[in-house]
Structures are given as C-alpha cells and as structure tokens.
C-alpha atoms as a PDB file:
ATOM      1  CA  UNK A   1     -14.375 -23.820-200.941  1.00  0.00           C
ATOM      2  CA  UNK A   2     -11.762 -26.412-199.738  1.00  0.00           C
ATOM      3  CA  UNK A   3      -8.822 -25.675-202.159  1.00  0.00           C
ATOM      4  CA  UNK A   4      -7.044 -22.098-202.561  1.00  0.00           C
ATOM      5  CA  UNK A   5      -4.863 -21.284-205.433  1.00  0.00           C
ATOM      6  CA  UNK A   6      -1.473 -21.562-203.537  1.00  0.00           C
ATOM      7  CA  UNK A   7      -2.782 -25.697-203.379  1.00  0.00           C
ATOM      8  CA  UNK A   8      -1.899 -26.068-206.915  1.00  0.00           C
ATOM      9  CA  UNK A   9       1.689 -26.684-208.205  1.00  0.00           C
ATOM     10  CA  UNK A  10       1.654 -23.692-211.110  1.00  0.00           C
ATOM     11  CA  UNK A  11       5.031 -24.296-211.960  1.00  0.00           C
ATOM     12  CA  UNK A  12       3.180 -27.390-214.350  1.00  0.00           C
ATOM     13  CA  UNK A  13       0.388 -25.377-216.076  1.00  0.00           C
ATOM     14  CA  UNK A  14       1.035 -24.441-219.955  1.00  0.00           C
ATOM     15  CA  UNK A  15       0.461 -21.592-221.401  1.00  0.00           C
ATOM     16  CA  UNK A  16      -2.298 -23.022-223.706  1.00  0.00           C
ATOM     17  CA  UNK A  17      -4.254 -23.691-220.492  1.00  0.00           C
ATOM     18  CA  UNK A  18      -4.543 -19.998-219.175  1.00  0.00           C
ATOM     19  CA  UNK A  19      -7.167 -17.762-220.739  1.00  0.00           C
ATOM     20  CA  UNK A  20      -6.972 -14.380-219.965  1.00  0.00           C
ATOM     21  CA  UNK A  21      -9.027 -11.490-221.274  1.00  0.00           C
ATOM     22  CA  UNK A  22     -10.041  -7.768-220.431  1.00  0.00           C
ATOM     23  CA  UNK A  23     -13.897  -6.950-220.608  1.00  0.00           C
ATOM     24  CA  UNK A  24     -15.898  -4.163-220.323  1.00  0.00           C
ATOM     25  CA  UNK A  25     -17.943  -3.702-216.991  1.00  0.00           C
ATOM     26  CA  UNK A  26     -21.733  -3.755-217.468  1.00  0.00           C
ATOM     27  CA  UNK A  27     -23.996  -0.422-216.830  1.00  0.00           C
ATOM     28  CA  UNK A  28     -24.032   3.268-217.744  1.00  0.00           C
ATOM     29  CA  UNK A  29     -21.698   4.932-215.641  1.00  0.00           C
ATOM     30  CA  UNK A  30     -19.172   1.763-216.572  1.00  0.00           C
ATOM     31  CA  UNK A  31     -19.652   2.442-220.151  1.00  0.00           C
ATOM     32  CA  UNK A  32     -19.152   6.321-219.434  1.00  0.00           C
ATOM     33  CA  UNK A  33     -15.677   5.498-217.199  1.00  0.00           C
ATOM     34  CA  UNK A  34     -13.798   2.661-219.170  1.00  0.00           C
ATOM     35  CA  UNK A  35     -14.228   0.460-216.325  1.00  0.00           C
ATOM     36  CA  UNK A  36     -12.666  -2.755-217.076  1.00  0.00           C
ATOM     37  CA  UNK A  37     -12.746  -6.139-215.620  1.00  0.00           C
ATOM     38  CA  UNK A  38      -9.636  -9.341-215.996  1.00  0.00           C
ATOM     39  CA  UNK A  39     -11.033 -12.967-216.493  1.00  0.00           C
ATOM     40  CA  UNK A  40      -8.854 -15.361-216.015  1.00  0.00           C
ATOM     41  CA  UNK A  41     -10.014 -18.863-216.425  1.00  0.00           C
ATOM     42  CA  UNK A  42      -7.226 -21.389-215.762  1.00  0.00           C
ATOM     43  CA  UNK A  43      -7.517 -25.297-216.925  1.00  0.00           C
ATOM     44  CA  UNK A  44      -6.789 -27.753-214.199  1.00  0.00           C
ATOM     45  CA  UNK A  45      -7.258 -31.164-213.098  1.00  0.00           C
ATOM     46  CA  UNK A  46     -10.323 -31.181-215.431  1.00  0.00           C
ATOM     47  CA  UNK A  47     -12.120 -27.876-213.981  1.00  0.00           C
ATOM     48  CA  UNK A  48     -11.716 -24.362-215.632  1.00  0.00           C
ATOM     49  CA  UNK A  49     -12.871 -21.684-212.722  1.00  0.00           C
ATOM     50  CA  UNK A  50     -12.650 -18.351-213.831  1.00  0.00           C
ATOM     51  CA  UNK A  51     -11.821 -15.484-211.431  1.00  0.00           C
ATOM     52  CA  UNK A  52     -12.894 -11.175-212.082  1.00  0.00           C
ATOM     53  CA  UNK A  53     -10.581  -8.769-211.079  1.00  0.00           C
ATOM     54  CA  UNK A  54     -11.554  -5.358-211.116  1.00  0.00           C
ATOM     55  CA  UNK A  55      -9.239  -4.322-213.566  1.00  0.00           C
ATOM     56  CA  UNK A  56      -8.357  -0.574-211.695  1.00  0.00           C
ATOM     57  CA  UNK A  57      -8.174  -1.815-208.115  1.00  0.00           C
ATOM     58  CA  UNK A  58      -7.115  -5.182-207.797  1.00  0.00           C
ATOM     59  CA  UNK A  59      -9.730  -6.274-206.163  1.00  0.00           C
ATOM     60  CA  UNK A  60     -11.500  -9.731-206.777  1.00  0.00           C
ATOM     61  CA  UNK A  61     -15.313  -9.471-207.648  1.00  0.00           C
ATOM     62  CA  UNK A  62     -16.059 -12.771-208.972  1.00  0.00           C
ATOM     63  CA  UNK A  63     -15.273 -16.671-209.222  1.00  0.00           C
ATOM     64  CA  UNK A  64     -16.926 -18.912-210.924  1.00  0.00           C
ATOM     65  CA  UNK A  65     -17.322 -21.816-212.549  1.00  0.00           C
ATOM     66  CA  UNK A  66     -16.744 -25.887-212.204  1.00  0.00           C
ATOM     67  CA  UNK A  67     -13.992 -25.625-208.659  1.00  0.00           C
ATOM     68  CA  UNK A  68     -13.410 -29.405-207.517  1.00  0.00           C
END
C-alpha cells in the first residue's frame, strides 16, 4: 500500500486521535464462543484507517478505510 505503520512518527499522535474499541465477531458459532475483534482507527495526516485484530490471536484480519 506504499506506507507501513513504522513510517509514521507516533511519538506526535494524541490521545483524542486514537479510537479503539472491542466488537463482537459476526455469525453463530462467534456469538456461541465470545469471539471478539479490536478496531483501532487512528487519525492522521487527514486519513483515519482502521485495522481488526482478532482479539484471541493477534492476528490482523482487516484494514480499511481512507490510507494515503
């Protein structure tokens, strides 16, 4: 995509600028387990992108939104 996140200088984002919340994964066997999912949307240079971690493993599922 061009740009990865150790481009940025963090060390200058506020607070107010990082959203983070934890949401429930879509589907049956989700709903059964708890599974949970991290969004994290972060305000920079004019662009939010968000980015899903699976909140159990780690691992990233998703990013999206405005990234240049």
């Amino acid at each position: 995509m061009g740009k990865n996140f150790s481009d940025y200088n963090w060390d200058d984002t506020a607070l107010e600028d990082v959203v983070v919340s934890l949401n429930q994964k879509n589907g049956i066997w989700n709903n059964l387990t708890n599974r949970m999912n991290w969004e994290v949307t972060i305000k920079i240079n004019g662009s939010e992108p968000t980015i899903v971690i699976d909140a159990y493993t780690g691992k990233l599922i998703d990013i999206y939104g405005p990234l240049n």
